[in-house]
PDB file of N, CA and C in Angstrom:
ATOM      1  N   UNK A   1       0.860  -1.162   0.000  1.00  0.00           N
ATOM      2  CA  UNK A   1       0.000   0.000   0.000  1.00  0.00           C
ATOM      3  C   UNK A   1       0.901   1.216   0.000  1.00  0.00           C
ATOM      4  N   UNK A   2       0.650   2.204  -0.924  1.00  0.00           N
ATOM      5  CA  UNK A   2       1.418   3.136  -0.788  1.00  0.00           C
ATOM      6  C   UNK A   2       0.587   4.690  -0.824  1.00  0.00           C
ATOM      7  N   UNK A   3       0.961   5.999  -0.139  1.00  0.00           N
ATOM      8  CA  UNK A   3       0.166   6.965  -0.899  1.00  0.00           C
ATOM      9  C   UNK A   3       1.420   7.940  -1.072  1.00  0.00           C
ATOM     10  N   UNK A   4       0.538   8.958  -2.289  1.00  0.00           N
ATOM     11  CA  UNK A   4       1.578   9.688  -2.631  1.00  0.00           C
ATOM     12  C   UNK A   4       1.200  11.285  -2.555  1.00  0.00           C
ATOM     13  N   UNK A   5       2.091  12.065  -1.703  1.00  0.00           N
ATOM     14  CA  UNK A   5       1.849  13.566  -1.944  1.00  0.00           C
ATOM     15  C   UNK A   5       2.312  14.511  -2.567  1.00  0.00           C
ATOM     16  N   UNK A   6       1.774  15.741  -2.559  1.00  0.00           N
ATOM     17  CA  UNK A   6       2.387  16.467  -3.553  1.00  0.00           C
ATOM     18  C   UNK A   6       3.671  17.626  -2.724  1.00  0.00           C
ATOM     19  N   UNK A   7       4.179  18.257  -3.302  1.00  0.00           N
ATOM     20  CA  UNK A   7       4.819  19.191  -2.898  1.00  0.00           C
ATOM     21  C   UNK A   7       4.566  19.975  -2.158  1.00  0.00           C
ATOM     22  N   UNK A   8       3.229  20.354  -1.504  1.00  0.00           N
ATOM     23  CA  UNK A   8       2.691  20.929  -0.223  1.00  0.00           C
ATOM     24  C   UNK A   8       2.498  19.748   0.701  1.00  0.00           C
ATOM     25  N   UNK A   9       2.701  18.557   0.656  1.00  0.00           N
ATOM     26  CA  UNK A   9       2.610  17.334   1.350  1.00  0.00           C
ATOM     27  C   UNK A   9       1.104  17.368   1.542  1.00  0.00           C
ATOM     28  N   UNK A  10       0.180  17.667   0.488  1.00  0.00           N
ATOM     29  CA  UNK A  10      -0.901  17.111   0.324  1.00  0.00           C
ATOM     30  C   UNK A  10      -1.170  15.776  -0.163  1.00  0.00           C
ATOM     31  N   UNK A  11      -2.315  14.697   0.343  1.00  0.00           N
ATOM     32  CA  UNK A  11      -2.130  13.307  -0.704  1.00  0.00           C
ATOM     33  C   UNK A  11      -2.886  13.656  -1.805  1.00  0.00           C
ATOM     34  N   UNK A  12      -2.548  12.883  -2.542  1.00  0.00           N
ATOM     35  CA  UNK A  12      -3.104  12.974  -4.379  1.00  0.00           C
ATOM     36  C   UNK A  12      -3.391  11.796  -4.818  1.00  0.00           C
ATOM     37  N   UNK A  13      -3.016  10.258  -4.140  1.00  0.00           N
ATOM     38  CA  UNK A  13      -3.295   9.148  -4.745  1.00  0.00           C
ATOM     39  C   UNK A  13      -2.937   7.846  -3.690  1.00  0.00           C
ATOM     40  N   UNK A  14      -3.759   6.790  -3.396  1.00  0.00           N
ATOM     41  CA  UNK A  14      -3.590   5.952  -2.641  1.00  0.00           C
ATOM     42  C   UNK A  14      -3.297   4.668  -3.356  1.00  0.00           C
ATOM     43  N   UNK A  15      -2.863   3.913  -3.354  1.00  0.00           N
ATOM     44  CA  UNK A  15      -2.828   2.502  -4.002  1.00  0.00           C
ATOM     45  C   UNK A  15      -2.163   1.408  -3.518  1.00  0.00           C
ATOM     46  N   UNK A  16      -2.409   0.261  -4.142  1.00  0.00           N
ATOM     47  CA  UNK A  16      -1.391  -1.095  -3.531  1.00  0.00           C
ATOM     48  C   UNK A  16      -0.856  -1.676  -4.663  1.00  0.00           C
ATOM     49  N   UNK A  17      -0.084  -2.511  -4.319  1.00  0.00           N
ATOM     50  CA  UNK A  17       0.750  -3.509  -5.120  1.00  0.00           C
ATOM     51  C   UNK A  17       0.836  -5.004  -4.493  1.00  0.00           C
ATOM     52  N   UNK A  18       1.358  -5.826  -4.962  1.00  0.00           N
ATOM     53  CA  UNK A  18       1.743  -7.051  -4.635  1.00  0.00           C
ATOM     54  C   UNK A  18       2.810  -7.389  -5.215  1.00  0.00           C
ATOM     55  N   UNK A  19       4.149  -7.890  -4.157  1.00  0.00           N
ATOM     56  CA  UNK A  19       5.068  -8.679  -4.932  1.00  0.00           C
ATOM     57  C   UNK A  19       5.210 -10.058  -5.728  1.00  0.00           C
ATOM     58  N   UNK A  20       5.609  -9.952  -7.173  1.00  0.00           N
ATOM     59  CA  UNK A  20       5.161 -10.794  -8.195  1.00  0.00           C
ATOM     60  C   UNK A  20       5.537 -12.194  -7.278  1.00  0.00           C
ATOM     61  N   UNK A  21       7.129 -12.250  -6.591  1.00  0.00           N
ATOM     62  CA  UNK A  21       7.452 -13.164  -6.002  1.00  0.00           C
ATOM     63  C   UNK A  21       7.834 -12.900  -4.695  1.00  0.00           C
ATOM     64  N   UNK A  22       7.313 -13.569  -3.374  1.00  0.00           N
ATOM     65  CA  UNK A  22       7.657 -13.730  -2.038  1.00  0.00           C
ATOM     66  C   UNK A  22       8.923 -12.729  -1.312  1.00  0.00           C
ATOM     67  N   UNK A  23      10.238 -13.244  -2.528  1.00  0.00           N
ATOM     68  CA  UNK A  23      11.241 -12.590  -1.785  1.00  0.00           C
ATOM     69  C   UNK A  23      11.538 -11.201  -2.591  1.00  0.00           C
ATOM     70  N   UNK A  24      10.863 -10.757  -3.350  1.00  0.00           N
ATOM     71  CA  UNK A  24      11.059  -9.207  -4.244  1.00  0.00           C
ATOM     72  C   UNK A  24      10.655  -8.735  -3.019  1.00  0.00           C
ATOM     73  N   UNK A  25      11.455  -7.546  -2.873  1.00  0.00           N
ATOM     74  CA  UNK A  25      11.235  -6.536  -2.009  1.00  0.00           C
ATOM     75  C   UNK A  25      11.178  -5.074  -3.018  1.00  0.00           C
ATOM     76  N   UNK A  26      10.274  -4.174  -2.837  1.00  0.00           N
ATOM     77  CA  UNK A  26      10.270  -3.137  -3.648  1.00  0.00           C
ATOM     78  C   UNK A  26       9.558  -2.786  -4.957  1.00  0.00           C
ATOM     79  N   UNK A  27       8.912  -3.672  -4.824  1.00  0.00           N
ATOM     80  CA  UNK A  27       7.236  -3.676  -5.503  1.00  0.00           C
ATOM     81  C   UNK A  27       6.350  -2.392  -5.535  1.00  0.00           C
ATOM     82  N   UNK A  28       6.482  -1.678  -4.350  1.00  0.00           N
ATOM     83  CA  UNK A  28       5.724  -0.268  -4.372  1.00  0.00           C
ATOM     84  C   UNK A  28       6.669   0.411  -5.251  1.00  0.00           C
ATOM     85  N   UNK A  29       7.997   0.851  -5.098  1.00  0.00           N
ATOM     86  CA  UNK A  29       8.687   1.694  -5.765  1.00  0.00           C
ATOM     87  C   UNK A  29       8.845   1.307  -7.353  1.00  0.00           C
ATOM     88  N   UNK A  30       8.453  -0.146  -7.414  1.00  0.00           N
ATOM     89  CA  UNK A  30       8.699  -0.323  -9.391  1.00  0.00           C
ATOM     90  C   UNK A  30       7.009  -0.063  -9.493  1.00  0.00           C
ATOM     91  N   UNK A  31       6.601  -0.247  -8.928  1.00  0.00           N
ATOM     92  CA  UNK A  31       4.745   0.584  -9.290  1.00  0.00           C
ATOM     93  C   UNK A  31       4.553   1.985  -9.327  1.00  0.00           C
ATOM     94  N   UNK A  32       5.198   2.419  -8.507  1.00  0.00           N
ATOM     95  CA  UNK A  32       5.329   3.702  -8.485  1.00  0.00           C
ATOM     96  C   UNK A  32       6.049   4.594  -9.684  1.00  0.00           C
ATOM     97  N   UNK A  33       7.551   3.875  -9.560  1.00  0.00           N
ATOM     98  CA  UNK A  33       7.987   4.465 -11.122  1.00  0.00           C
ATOM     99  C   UNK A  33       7.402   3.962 -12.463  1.00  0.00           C
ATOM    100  N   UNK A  34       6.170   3.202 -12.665  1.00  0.00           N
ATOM    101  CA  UNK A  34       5.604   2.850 -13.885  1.00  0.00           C
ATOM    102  C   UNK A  34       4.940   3.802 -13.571  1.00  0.00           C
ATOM    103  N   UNK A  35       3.928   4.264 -12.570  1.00  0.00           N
ATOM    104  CA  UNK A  35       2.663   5.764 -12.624  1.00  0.00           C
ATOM    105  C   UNK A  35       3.427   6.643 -13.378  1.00  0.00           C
ATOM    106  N   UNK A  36       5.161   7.142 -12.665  1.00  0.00           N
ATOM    107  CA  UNK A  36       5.381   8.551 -13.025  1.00  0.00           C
ATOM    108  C   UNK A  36       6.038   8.395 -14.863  1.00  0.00           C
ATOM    109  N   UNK A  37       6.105   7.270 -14.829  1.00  0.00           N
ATOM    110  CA  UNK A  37       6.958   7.149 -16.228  1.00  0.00           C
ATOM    111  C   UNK A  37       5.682   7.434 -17.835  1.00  0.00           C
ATOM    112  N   UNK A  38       4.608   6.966 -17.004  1.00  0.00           N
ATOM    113  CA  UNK A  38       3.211   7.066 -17.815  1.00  0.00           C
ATOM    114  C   UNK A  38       2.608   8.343 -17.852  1.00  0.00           C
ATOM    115  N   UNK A  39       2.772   8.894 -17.060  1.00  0.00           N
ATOM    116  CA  UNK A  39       1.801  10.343 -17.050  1.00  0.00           C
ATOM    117  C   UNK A  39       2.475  11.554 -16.397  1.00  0.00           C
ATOM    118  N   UNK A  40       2.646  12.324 -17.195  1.00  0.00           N
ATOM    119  CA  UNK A  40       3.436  13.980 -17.201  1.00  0.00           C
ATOM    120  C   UNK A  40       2.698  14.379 -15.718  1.00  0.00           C
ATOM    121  N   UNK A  41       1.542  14.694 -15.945  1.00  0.00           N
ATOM    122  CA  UNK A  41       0.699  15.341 -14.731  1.00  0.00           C
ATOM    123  C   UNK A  41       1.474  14.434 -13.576  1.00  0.00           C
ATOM    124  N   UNK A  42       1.514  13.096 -13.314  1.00  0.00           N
ATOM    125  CA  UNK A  42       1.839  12.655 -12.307  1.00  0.00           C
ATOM    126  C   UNK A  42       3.466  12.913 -11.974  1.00  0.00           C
ATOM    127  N   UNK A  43       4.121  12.903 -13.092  1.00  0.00           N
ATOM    128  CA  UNK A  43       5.568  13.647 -12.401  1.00  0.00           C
ATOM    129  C   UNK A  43       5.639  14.792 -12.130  1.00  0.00           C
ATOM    130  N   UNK A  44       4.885  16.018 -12.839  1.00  0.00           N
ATOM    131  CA  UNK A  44       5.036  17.083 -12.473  1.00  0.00           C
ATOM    132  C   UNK A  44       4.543  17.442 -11.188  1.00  0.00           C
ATOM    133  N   UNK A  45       3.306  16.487 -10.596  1.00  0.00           N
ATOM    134  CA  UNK A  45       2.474  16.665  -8.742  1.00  0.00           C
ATOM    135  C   UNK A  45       3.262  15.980  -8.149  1.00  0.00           C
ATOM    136  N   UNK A  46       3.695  14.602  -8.150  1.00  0.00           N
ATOM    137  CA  UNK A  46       3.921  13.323  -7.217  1.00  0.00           C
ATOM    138  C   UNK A  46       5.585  13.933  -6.774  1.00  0.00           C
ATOM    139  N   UNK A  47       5.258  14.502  -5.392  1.00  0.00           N
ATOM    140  CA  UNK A  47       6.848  14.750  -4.836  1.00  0.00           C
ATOM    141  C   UNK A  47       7.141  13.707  -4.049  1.00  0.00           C
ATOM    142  N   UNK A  48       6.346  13.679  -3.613  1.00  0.00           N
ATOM    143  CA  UNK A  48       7.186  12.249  -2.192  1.00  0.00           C
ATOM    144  C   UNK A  48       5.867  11.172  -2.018  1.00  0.00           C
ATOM    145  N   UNK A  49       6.161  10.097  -1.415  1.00  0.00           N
ATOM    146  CA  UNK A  49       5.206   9.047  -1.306  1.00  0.00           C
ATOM    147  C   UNK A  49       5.475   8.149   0.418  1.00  0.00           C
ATOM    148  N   UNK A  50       4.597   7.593   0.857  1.00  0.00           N
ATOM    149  CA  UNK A  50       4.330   7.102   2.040  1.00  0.00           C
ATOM    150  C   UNK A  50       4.056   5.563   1.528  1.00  0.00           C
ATOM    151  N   UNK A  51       5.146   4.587   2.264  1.00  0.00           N
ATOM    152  CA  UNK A  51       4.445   2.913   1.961  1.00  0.00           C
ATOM    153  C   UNK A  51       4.429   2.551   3.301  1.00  0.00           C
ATOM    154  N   UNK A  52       3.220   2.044   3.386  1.00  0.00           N
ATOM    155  CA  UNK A  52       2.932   1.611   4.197  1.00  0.00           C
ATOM    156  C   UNK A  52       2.816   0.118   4.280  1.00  0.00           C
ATOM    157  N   UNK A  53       4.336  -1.153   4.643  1.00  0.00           N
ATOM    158  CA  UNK A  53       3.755  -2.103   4.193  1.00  0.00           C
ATOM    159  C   UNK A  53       3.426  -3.227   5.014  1.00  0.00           C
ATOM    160  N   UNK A  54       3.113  -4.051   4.443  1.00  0.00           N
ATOM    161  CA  UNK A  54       1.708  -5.225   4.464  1.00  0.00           C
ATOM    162  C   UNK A  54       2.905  -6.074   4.483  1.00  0.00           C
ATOM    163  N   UNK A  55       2.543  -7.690   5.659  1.00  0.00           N
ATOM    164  CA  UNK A  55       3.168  -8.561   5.129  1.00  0.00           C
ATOM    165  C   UNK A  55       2.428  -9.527   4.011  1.00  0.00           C
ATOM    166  N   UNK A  56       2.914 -10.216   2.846  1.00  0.00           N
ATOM    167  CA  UNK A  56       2.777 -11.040   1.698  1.00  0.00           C
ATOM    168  C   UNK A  56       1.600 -11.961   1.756  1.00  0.00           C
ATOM    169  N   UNK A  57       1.664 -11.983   2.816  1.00  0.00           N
ATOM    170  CA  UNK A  57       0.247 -13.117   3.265  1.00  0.00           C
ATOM    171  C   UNK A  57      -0.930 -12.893   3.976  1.00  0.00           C
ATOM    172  N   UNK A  58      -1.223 -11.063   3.728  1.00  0.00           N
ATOM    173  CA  UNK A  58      -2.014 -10.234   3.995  1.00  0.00           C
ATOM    174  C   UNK A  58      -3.341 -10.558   3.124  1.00  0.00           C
ATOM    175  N   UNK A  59      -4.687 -11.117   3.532  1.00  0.00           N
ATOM    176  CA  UNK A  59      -5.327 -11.575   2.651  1.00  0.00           C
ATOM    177  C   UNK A  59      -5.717 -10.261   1.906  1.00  0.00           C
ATOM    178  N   UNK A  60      -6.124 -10.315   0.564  1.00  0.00           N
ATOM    179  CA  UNK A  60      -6.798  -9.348  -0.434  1.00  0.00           C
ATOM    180  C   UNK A  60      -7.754  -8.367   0.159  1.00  0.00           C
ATOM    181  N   UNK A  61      -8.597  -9.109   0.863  1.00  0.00           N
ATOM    182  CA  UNK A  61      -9.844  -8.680   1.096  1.00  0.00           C
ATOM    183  C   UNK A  61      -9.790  -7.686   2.299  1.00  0.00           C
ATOM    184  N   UNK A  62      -8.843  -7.764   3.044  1.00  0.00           N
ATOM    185  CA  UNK A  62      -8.291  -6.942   4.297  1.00  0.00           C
ATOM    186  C   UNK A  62      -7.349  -6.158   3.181  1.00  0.00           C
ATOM    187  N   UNK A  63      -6.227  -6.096   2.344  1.00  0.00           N
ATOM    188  CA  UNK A  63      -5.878  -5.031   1.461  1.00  0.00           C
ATOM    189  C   UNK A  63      -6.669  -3.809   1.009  1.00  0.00           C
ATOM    190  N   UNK A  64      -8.010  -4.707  -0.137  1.00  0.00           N
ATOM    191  CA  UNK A  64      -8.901  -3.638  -0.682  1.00  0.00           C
ATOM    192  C   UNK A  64      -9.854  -2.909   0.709  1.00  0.00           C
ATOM    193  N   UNK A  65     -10.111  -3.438   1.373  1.00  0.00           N
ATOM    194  CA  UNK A  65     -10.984  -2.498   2.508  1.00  0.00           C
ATOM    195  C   UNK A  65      -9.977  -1.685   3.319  1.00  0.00           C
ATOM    196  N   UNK A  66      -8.683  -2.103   3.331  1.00  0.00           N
ATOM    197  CA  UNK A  66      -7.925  -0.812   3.902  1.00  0.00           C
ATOM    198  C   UNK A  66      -7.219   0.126   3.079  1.00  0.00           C
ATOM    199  N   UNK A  67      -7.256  -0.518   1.486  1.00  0.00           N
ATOM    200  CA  UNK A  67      -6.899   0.893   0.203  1.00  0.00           C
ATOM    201  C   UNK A  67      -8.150   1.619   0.419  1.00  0.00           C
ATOM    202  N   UNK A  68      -9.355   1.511   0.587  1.00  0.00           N
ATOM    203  CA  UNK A  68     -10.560   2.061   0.396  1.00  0.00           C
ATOM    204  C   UNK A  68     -10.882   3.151   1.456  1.00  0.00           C
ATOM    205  N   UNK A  69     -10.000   2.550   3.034  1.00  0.00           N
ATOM    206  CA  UNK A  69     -10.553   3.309   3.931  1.00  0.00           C
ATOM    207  C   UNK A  69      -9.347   4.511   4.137  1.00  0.00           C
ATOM    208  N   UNK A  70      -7.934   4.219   3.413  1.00  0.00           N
ATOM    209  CA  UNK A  70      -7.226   5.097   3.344  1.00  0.00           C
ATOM    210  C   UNK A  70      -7.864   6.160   2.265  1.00  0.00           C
ATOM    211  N   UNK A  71      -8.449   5.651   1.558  1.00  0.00           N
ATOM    212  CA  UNK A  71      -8.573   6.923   0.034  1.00  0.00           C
ATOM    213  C   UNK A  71      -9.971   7.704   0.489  1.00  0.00           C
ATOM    214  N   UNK A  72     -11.086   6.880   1.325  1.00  0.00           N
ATOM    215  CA  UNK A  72     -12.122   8.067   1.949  1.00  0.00           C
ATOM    216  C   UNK A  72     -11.741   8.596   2.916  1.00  0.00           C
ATOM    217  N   UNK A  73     -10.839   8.357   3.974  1.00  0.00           N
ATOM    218  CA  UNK A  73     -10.183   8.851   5.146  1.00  0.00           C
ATOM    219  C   UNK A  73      -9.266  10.577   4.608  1.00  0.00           C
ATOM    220  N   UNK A  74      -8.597  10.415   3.576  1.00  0.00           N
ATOM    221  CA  UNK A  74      -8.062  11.199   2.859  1.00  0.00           C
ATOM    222  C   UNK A  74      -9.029  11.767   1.935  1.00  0.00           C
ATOM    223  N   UNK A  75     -10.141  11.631   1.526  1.00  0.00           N
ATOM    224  CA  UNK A  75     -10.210  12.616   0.533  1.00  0.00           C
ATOM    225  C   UNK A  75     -10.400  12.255  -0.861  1.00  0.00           C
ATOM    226  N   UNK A  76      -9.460  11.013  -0.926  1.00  0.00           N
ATOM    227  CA  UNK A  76      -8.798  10.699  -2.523  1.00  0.00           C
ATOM    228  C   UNK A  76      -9.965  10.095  -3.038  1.00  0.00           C
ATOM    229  N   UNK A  77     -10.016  10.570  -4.285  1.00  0.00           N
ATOM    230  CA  UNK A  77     -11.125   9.648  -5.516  1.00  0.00           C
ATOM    231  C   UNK A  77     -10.754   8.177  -5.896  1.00  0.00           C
ATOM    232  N   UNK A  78     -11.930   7.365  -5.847  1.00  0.00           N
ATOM    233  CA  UNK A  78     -11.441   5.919  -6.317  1.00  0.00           C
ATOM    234  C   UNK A  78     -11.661   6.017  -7.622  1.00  0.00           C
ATOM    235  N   UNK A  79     -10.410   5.761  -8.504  1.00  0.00           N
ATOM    236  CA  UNK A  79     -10.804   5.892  -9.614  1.00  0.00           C
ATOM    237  C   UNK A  79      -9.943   4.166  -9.602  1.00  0.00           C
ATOM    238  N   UNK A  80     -10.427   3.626 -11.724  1.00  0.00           N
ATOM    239  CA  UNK A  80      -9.774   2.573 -12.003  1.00  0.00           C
ATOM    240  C   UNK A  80     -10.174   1.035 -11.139  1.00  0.00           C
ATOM    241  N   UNK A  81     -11.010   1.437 -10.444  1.00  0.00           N
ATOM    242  CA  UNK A  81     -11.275   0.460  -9.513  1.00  0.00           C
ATOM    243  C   UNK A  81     -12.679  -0.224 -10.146  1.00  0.00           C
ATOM    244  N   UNK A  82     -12.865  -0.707 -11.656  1.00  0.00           N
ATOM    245  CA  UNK A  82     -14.154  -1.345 -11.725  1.00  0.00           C
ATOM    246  C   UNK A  82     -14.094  -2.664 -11.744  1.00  0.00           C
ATOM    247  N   UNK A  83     -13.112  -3.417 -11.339  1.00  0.00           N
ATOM    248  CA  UNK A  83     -12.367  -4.739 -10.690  1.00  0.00           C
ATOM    249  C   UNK A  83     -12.364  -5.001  -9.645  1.00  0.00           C
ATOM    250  N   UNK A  84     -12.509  -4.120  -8.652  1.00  0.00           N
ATOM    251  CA  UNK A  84     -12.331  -4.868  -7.826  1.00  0.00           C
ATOM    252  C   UNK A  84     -14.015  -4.457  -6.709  1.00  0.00           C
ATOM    253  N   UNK A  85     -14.330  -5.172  -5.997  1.00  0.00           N
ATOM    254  CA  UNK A  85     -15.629  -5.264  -5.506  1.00  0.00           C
ATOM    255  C   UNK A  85     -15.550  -4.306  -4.207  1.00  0.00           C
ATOM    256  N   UNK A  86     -16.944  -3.619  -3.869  1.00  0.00           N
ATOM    257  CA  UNK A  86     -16.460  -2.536  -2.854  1.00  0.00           C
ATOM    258  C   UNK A  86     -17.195  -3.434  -1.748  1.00  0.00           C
TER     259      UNK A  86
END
């Protein structure tokens, strides 16, 4: 789980990841540099980021209800989310 703020250390975006394999460590930060590598707007806002992490065997379902309660807790819009069940 990671969120990311902007240069006033406002948040702008909440999200998670999963490591492809057990012992990868650093799964948020190669997710993270695919957001900023994709979208101008997001490098030009995204100054710093917060991970907050999860151990590997964190079930899903406790993941998505705590991405969800970080992004209404904050503010943040759920966007991209028509996958996964609220």
């Amino acid at each position: 789980m990671y969120i990311v703020v902007n240069a006033d250390g406002m948040a702008c975006y909440a999200g998670r990841t999963r490591p492809t394999r057990p012992q990868h460590r650093g799964a948020a930060v190669a997710r993270l540099r695919r957001h900023r590598t994709g979208a101008r707007s997001k490098r030009e806002e995204w100054a710093r980021y917060w991970v907050l992490p999860l151990r590997p065997d964190t079930p899903d379902e406790f993941v998505d209800r705590l991405e969800r309660t970080v992004q209404a807790r904050l503010g943040l819009p759920r966007q991209n989310r028509r996958w996964r069940r609220s």
